[in-house]
C-alpha atoms as a PDB file:
ATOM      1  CA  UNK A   1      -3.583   0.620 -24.927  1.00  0.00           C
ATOM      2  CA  UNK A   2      -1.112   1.181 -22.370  1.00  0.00           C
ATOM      3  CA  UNK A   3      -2.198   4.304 -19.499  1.00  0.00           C
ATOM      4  CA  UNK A   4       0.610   7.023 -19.769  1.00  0.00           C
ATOM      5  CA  UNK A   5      -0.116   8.030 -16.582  1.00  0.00           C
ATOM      6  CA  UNK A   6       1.554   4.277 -15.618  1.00  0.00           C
ATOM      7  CA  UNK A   7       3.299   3.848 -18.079  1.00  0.00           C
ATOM      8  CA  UNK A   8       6.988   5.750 -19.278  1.00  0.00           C
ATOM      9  CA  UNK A   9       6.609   6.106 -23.325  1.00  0.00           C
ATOM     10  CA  UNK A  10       6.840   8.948 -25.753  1.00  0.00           C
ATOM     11  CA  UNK A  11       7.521   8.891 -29.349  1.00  0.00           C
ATOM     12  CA  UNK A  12      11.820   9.709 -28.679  1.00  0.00           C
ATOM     13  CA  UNK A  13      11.582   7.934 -25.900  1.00  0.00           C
ATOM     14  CA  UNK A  14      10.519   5.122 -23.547  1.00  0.00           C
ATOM     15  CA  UNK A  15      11.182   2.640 -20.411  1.00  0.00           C
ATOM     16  CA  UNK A  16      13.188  -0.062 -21.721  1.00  0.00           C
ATOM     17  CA  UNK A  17      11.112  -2.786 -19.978  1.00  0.00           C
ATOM     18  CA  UNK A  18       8.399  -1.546 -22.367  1.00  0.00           C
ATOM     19  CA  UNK A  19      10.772  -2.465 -25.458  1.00  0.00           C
ATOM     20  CA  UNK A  20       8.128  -4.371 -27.728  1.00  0.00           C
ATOM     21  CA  UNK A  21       5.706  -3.121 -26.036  1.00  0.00           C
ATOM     22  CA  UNK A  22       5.588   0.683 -27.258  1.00  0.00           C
ATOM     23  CA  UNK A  23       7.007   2.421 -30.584  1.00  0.00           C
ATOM     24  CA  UNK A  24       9.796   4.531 -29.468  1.00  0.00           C
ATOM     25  CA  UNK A  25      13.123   5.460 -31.171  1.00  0.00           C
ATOM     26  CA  UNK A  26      15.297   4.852 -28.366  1.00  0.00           C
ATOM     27  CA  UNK A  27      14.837   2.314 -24.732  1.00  0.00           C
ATOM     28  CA  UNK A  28      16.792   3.747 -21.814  1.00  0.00           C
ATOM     29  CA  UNK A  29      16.993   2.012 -18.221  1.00  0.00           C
ATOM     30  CA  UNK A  30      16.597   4.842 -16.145  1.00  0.00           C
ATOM     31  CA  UNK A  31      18.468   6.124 -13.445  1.00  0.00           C
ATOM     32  CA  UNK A  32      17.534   5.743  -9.482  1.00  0.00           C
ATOM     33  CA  UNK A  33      17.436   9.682  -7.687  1.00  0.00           C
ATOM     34  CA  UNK A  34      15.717  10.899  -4.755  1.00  0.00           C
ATOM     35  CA  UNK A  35      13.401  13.674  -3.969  1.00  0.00           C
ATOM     36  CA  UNK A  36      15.700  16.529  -1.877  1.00  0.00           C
ATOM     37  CA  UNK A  37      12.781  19.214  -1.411  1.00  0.00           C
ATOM     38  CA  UNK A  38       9.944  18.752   1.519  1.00  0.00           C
ATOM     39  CA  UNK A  39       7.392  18.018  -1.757  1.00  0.00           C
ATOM     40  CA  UNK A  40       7.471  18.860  -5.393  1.00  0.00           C
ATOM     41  CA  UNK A  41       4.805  18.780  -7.703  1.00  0.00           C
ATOM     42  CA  UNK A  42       4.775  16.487 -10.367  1.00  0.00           C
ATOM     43  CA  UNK A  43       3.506  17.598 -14.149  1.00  0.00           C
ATOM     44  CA  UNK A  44       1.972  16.104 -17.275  1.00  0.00           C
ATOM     45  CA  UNK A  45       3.927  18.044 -19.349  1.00  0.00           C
ATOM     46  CA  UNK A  46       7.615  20.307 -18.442  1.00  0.00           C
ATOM     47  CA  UNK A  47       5.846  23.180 -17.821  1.00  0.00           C
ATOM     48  CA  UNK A  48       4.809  25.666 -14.642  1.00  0.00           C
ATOM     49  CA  UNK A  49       1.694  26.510 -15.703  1.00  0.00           C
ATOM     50  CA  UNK A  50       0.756  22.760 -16.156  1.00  0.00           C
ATOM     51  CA  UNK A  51      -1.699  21.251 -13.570  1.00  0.00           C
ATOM     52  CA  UNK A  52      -0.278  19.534 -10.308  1.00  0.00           C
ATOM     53  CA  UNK A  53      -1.217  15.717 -11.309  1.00  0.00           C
ATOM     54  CA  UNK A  54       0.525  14.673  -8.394  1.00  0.00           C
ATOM     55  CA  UNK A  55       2.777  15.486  -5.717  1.00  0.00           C
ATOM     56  CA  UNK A  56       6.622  13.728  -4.498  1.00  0.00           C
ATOM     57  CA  UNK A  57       7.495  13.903  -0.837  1.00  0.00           C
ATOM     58  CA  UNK A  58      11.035  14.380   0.357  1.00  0.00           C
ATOM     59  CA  UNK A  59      13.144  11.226   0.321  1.00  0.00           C
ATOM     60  CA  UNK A  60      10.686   9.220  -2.448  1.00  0.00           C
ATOM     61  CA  UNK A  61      12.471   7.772  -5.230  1.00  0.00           C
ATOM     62  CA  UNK A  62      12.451   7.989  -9.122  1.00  0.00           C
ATOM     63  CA  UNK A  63      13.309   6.584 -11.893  1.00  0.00           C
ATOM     64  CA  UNK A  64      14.398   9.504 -14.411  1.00  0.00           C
ATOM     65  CA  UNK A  65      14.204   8.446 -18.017  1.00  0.00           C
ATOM     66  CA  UNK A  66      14.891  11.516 -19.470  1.00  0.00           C
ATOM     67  CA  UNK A  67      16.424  15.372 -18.315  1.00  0.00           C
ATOM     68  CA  UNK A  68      16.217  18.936 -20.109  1.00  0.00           C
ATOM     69  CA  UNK A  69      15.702  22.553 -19.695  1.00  0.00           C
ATOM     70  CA  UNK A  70      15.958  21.808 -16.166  1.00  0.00           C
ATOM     71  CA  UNK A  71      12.804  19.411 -16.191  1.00  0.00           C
ATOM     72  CA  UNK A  72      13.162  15.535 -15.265  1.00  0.00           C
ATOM     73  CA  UNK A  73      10.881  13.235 -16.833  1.00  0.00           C
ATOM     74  CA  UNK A  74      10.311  10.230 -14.495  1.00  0.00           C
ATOM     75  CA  UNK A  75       8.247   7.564 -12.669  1.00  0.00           C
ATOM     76  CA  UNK A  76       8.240   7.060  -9.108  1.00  0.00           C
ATOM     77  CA  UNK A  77       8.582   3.991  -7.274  1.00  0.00           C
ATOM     78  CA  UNK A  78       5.997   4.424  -4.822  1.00  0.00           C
ATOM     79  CA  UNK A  79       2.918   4.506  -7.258  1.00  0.00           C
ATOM     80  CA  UNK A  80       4.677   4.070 -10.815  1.00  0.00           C
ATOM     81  CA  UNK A  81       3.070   7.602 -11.446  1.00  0.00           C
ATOM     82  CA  UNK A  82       4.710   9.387 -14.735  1.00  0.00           C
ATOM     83  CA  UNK A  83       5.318  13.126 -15.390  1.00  0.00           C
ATOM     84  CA  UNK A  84       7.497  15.618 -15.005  1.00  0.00           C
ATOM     85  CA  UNK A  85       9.687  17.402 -12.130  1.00  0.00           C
ATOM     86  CA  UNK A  86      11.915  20.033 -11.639  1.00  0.00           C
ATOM     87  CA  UNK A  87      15.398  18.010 -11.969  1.00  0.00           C
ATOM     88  CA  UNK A  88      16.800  20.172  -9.072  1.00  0.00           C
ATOM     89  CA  UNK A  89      14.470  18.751  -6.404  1.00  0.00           C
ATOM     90  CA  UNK A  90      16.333  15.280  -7.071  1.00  0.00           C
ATOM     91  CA  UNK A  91      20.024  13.953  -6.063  1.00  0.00           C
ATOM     92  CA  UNK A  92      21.594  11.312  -7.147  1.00  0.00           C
ATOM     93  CA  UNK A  93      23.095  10.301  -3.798  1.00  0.00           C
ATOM     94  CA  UNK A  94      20.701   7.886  -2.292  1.00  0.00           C
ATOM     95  CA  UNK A  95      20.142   7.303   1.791  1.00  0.00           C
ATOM     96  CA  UNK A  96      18.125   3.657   2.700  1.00  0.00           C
ATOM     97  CA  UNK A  97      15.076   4.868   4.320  1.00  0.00           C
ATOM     98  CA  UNK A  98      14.864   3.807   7.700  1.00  0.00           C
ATOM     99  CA  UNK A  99      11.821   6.153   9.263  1.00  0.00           C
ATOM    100  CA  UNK A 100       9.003   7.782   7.761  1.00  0.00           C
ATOM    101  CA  UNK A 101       6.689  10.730   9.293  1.00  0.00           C
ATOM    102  CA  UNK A 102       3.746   9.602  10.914  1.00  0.00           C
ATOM    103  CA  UNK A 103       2.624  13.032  12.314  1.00  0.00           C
ATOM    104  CA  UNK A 104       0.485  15.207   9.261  1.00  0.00           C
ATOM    105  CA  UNK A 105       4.259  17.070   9.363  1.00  0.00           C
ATOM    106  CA  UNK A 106       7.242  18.137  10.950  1.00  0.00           C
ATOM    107  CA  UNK A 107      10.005  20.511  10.790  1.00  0.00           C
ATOM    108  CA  UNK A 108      13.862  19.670   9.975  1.00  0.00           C
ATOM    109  CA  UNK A 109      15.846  21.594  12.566  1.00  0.00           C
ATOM    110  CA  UNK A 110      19.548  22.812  11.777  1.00  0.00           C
ATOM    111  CA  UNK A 111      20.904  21.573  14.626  1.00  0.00           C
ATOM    112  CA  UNK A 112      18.854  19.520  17.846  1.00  0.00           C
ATOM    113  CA  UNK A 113      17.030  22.494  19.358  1.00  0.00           C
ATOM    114  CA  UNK A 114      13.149  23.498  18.473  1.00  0.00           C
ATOM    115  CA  UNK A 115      14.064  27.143  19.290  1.00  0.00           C
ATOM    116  CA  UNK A 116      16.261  27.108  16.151  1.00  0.00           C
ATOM    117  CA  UNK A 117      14.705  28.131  12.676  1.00  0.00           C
ATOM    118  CA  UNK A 118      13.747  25.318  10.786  1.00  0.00           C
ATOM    119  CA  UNK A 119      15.771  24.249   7.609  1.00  0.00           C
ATOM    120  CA  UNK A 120      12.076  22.824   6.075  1.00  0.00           C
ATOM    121  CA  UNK A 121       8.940  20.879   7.164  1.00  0.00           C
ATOM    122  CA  UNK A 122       8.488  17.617   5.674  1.00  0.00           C
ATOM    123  CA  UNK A 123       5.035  16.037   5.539  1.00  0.00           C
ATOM    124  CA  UNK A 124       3.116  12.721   6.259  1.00  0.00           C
ATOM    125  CA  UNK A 125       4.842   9.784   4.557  1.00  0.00           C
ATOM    126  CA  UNK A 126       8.026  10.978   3.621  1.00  0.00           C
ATOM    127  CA  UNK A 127      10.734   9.122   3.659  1.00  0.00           C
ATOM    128  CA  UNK A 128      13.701   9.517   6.143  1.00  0.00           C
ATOM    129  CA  UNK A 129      17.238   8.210   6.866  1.00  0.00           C
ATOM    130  CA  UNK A 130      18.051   8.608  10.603  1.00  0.00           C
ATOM    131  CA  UNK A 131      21.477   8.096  11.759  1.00  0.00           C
ATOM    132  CA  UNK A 132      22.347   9.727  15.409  1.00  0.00           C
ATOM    133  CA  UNK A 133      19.156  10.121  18.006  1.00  0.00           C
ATOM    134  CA  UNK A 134      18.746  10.670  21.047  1.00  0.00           C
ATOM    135  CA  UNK A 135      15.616  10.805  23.667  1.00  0.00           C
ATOM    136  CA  UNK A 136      13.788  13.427  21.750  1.00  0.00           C
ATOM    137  CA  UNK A 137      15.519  13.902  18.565  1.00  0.00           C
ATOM    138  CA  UNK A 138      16.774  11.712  15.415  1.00  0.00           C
ATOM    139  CA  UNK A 139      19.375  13.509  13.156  1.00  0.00           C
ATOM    140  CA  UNK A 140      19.176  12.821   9.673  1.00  0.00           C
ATOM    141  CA  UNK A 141      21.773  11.567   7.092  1.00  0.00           C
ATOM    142  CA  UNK A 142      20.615  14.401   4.730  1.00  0.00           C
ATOM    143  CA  UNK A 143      21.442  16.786   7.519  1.00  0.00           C
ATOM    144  CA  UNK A 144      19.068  18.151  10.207  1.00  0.00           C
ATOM    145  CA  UNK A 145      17.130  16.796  13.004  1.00  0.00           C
ATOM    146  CA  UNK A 146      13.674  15.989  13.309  1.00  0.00           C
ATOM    147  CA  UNK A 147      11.079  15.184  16.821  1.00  0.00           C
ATOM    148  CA  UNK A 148      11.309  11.337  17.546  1.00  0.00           C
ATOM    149  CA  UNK A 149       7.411  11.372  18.595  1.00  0.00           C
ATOM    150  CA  UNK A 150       6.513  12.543  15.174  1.00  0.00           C
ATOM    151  CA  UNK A 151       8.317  10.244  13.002  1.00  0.00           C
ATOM    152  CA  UNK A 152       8.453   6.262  13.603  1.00  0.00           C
ATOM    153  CA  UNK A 153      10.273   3.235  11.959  1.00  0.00           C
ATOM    154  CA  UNK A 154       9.795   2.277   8.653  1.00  0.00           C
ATOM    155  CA  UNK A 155       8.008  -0.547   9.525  1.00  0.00           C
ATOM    156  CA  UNK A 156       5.987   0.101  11.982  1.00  0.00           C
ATOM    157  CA  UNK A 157       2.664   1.508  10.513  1.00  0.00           C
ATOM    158  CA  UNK A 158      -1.088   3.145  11.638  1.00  0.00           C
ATOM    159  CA  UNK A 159      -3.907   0.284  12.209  1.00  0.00           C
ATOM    160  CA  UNK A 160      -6.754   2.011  11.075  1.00  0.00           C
ATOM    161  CA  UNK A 161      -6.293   4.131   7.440  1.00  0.00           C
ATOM    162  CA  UNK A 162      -9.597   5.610   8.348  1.00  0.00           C
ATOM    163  CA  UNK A 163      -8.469   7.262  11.605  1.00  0.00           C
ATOM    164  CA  UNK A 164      -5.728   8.612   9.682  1.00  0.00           C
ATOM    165  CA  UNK A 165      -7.423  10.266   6.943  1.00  0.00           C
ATOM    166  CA  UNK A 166      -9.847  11.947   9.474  1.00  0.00           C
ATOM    167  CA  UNK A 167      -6.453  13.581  10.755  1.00  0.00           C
ATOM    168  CA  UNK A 168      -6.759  15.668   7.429  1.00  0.00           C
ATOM    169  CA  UNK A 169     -10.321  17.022   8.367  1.00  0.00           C
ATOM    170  CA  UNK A 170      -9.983  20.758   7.524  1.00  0.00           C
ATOM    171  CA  UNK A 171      -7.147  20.516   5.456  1.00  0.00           C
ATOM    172  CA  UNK A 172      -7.962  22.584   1.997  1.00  0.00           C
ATOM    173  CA  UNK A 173      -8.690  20.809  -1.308  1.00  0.00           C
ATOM    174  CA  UNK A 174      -5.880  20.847  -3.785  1.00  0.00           C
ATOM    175  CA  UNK A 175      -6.079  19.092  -7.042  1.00  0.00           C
ATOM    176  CA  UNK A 176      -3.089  16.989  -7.271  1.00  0.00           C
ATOM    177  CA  UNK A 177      -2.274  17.652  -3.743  1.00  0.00           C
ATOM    178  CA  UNK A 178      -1.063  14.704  -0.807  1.00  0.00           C
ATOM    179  CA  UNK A 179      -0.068  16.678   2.282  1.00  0.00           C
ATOM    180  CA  UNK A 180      -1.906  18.880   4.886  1.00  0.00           C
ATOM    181  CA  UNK A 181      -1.222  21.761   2.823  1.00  0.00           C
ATOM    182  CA  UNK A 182      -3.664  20.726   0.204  1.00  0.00           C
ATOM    183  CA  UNK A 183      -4.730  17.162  -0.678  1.00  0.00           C
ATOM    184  CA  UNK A 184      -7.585  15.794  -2.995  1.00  0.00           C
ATOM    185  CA  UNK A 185      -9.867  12.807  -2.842  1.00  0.00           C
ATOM    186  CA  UNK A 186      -7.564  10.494  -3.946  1.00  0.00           C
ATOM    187  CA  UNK A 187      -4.878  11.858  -2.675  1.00  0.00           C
ATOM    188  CA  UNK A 188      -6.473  11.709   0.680  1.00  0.00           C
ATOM    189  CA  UNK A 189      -7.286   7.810   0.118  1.00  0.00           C
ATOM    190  CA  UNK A 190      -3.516   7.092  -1.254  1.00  0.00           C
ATOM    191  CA  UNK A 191      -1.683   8.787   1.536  1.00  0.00           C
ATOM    192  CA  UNK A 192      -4.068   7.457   4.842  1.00  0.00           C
ATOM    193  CA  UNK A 193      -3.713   3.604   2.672  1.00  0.00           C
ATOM    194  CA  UNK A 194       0.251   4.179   2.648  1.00  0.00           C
ATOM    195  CA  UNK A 195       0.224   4.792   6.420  1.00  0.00           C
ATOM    196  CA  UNK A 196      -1.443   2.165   7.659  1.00  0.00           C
ATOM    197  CA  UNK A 197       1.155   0.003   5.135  1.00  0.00           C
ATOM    198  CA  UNK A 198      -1.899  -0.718   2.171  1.00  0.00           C
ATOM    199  CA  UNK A 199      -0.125   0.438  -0.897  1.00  0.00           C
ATOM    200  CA  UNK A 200      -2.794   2.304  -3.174  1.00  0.00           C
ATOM    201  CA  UNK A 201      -2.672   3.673  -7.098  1.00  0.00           C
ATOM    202  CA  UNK A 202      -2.900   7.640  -7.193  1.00  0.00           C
ATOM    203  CA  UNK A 203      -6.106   8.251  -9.520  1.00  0.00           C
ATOM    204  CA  UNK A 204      -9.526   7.481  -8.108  1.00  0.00           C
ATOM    205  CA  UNK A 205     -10.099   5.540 -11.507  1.00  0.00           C
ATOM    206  CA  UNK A 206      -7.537   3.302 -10.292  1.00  0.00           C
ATOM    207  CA  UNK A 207      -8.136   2.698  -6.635  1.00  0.00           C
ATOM    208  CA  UNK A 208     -11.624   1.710  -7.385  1.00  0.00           C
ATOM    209  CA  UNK A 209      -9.907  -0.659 -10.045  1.00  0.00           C
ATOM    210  CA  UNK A 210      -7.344  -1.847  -8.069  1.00  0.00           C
ATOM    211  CA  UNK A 211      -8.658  -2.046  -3.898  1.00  0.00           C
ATOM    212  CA  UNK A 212     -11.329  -4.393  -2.386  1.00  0.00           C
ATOM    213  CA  UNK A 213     -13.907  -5.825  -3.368  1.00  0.00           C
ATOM    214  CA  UNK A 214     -17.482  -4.935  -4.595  1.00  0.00           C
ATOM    215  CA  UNK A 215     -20.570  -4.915  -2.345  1.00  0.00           C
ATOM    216  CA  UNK A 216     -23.731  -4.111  -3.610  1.00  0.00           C
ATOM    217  CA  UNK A 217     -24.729  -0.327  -3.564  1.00  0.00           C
ATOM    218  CA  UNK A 218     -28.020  -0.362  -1.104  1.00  0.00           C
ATOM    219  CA  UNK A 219     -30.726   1.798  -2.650  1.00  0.00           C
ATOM    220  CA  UNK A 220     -31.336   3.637   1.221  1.00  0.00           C
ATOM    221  CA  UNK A 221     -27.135   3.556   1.608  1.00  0.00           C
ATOM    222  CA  UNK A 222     -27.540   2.188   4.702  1.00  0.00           C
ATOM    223  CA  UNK A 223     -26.155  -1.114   5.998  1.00  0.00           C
ATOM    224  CA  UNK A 224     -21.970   0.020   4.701  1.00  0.00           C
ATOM    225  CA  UNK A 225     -19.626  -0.369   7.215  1.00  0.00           C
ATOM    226  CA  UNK A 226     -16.411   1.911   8.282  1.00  0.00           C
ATOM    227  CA  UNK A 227     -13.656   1.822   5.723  1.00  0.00           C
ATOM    228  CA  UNK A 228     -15.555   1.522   2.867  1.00  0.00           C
ATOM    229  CA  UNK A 229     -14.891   3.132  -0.114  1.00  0.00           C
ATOM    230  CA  UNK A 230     -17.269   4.583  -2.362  1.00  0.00           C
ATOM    231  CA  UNK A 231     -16.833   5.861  -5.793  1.00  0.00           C
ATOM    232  CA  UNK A 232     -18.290   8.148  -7.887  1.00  0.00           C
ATOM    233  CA  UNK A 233     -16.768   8.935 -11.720  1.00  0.00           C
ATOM    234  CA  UNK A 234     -13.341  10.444 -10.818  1.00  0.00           C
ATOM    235  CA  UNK A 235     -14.311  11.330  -7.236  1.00  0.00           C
ATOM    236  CA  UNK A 236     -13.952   8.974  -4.124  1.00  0.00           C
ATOM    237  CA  UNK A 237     -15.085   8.945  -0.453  1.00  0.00           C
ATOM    238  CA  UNK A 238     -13.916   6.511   2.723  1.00  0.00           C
ATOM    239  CA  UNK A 239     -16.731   5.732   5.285  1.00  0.00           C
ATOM    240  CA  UNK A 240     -16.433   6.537   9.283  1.00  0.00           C
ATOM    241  CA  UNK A 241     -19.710   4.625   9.997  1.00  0.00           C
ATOM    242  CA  UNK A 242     -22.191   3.305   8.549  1.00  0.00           C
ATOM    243  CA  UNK A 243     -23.566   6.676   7.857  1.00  0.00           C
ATOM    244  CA  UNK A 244     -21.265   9.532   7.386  1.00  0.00           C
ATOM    245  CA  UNK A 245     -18.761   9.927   4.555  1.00  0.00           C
ATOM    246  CA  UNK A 246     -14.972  11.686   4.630  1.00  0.00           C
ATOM    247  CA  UNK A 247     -13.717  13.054   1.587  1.00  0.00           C
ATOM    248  CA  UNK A 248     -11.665  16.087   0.094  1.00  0.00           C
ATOM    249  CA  UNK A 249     -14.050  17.660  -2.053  1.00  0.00           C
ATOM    250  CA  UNK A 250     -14.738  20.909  -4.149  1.00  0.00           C
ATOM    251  CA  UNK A 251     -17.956  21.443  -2.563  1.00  0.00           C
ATOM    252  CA  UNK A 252     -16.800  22.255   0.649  1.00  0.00           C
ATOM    253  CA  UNK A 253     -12.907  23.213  -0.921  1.00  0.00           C
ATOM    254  CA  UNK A 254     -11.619  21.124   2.538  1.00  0.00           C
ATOM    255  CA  UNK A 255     -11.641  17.731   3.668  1.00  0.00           C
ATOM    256  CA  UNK A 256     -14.998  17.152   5.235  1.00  0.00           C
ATOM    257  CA  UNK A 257     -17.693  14.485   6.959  1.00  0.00           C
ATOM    258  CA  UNK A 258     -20.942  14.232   5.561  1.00  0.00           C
ATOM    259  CA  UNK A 259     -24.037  11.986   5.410  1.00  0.00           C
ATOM    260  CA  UNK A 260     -23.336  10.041   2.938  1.00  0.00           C
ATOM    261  CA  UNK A 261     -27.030  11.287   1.285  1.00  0.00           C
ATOM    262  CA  UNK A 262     -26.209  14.138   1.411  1.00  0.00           C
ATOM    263  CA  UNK A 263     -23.064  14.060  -0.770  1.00  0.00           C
ATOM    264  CA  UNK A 264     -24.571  11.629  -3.070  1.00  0.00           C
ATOM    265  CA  UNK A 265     -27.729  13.702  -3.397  1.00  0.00           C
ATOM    266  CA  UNK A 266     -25.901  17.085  -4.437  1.00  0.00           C
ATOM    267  CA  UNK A 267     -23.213  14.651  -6.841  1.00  0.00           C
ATOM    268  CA  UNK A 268     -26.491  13.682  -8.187  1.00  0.00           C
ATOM    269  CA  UNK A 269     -27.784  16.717  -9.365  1.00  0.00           C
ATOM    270  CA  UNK A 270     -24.008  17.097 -10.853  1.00  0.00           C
ATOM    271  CA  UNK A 271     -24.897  13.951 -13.348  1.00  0.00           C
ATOM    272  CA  UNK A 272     -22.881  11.558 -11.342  1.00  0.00           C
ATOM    273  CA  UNK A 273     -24.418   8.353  -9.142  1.00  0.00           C
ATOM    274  CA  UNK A 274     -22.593   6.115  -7.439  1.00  0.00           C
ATOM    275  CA  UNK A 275     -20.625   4.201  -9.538  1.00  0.00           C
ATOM    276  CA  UNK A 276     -19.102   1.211  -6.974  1.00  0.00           C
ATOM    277  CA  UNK A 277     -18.682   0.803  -3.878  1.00  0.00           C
ATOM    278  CA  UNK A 278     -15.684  -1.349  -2.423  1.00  0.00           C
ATOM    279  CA  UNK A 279     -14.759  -3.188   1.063  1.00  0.00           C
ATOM    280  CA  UNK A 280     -11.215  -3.812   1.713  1.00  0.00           C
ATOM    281  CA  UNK A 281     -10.101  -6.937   3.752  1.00  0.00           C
ATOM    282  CA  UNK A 282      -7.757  -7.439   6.604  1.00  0.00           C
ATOM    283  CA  UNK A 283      -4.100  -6.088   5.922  1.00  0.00           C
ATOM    284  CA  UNK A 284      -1.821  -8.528   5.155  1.00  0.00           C
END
């Protein structure tokens, strides 16, 4: 059976790549729009008081299948997540992305002058088209400016994913989250991946699906090396050493280091070993 979470169908409804796929009285294309607002959270169903299953960043793209009662139902490019969004945080207009932030966030200026108030902030990862510049600022397509040291080129990308996500230490848990306002465990993993150019599914069912490889789980979990990934049913950690584990968690409600023992002792008492633990290899 085909994940919903990956895959656009409903019973009025559906992608038309999945035509023989799905059952679905009508098969629609899609149309292309980008993501306007500094984030916007993305729902399982068109509804506020739904859950935040994940979270757009300004200048991501969609695919909406489907619009009404102000609600867009779409997938995005970057992680072929489904749900829905408020239509008004998209345009139609598109801008080629030619920078993306690289600092946890940064503020859009009105005009190229950091004593002005701020039009938004816009947050790790998000994409941006840059037209004028100068030595310290880059002025948008979109309108605004933005600090050059905080942004870079699209293609030029972090080395290590790990020292990235330990950027986020402190940051608060958020369920659904992916910027320093709130993140979660996967959310964490997904957006330091995407930075250091290692594209990553959103769910931690996924990633440990989808990344690396498996190495066996050492019954003193000693011996793992930094940038390893362990897993635990829907929860997921990254290694700094061979000893202490970073993850957003709901234990401490913040991004935190740990021994890894330590985590996987309290987990434990939860119900939940270890389930995997995966090693990723040299970026391509």
């Amino acid at each position: 059976m085909l994940d919903p979470r990956l895959h656009a169908f409903r019973p009025d409804v559906a992608a038309a790549r999945l035509r023989g796929k799905v059952k679905s009285e009508r098969y629609v294309e899609g149309e292309v729009q980008q993501v306007v607002r500094a984030s916007a959270p993305l729902r399982r169903r068109p509804a506020f008081t739904e859950a935040l299953e994940n979270e757009l960043l300004f200048g991501e793209r969609v695919r909406v299948y489907d619009e009404a009662d102000g609600w867009a139902w779409v997938q995005l490019e970057r992680d072929g997540y489904v749900g829905y969004v408020r239509a008004d945080v998209l345009r139609r207009e598109l801008h080629e992305t030619t920078h993306r932030v690289s600092a946890l966030g940064t503020f859009v200026y009105p005009v190229a002058d950091i004593r002005s108030a701020p039009i938004t902030h816009v947050s790790m990862n998000a994409e941006l088209s840059v037209g004028d510049q100068d030595e310290r600022f880059l002025g948008l397509n979109t309108g605004g400016w933005v600090i050059a040291r905080h942004v870079s080129e699209a293609t030029r990308f972090a080395r290590d994913f790990v020292a990235v996500a330990e950027r986020f230490i402190g940051t608060p848990y958020l369920w659904g989250g992916r910027t320093r306002l709130g993140l979660d465990c996967s959310g964490l993993l997904q957006v330091a991946l995407e930075a250091a150019a290692r594209k990553s599914p959103r769910d931690s069912d996924m990633q440990q699906a989808a990344l690396g490889v498996s190495i066996p789980v050492p019954s003193d979990l000693e011996g793992l090396e930094r940038g390893d990934l362990v897993f635990w049913p829907r929860h997921v950690g990254v290694m700094v050493d061979s000893f202490m584990l970073l993850h957003a968690n709901a234990h401490h409600m913040a991004v935190a280091v740990e021994p890894l023992s330590d985590a996987a002792e309290r987990i434990a008492r939860s119900g939940s070993g270890i389930s995997t633990i995966k090693r990723l290899g040299a970026r391509n």
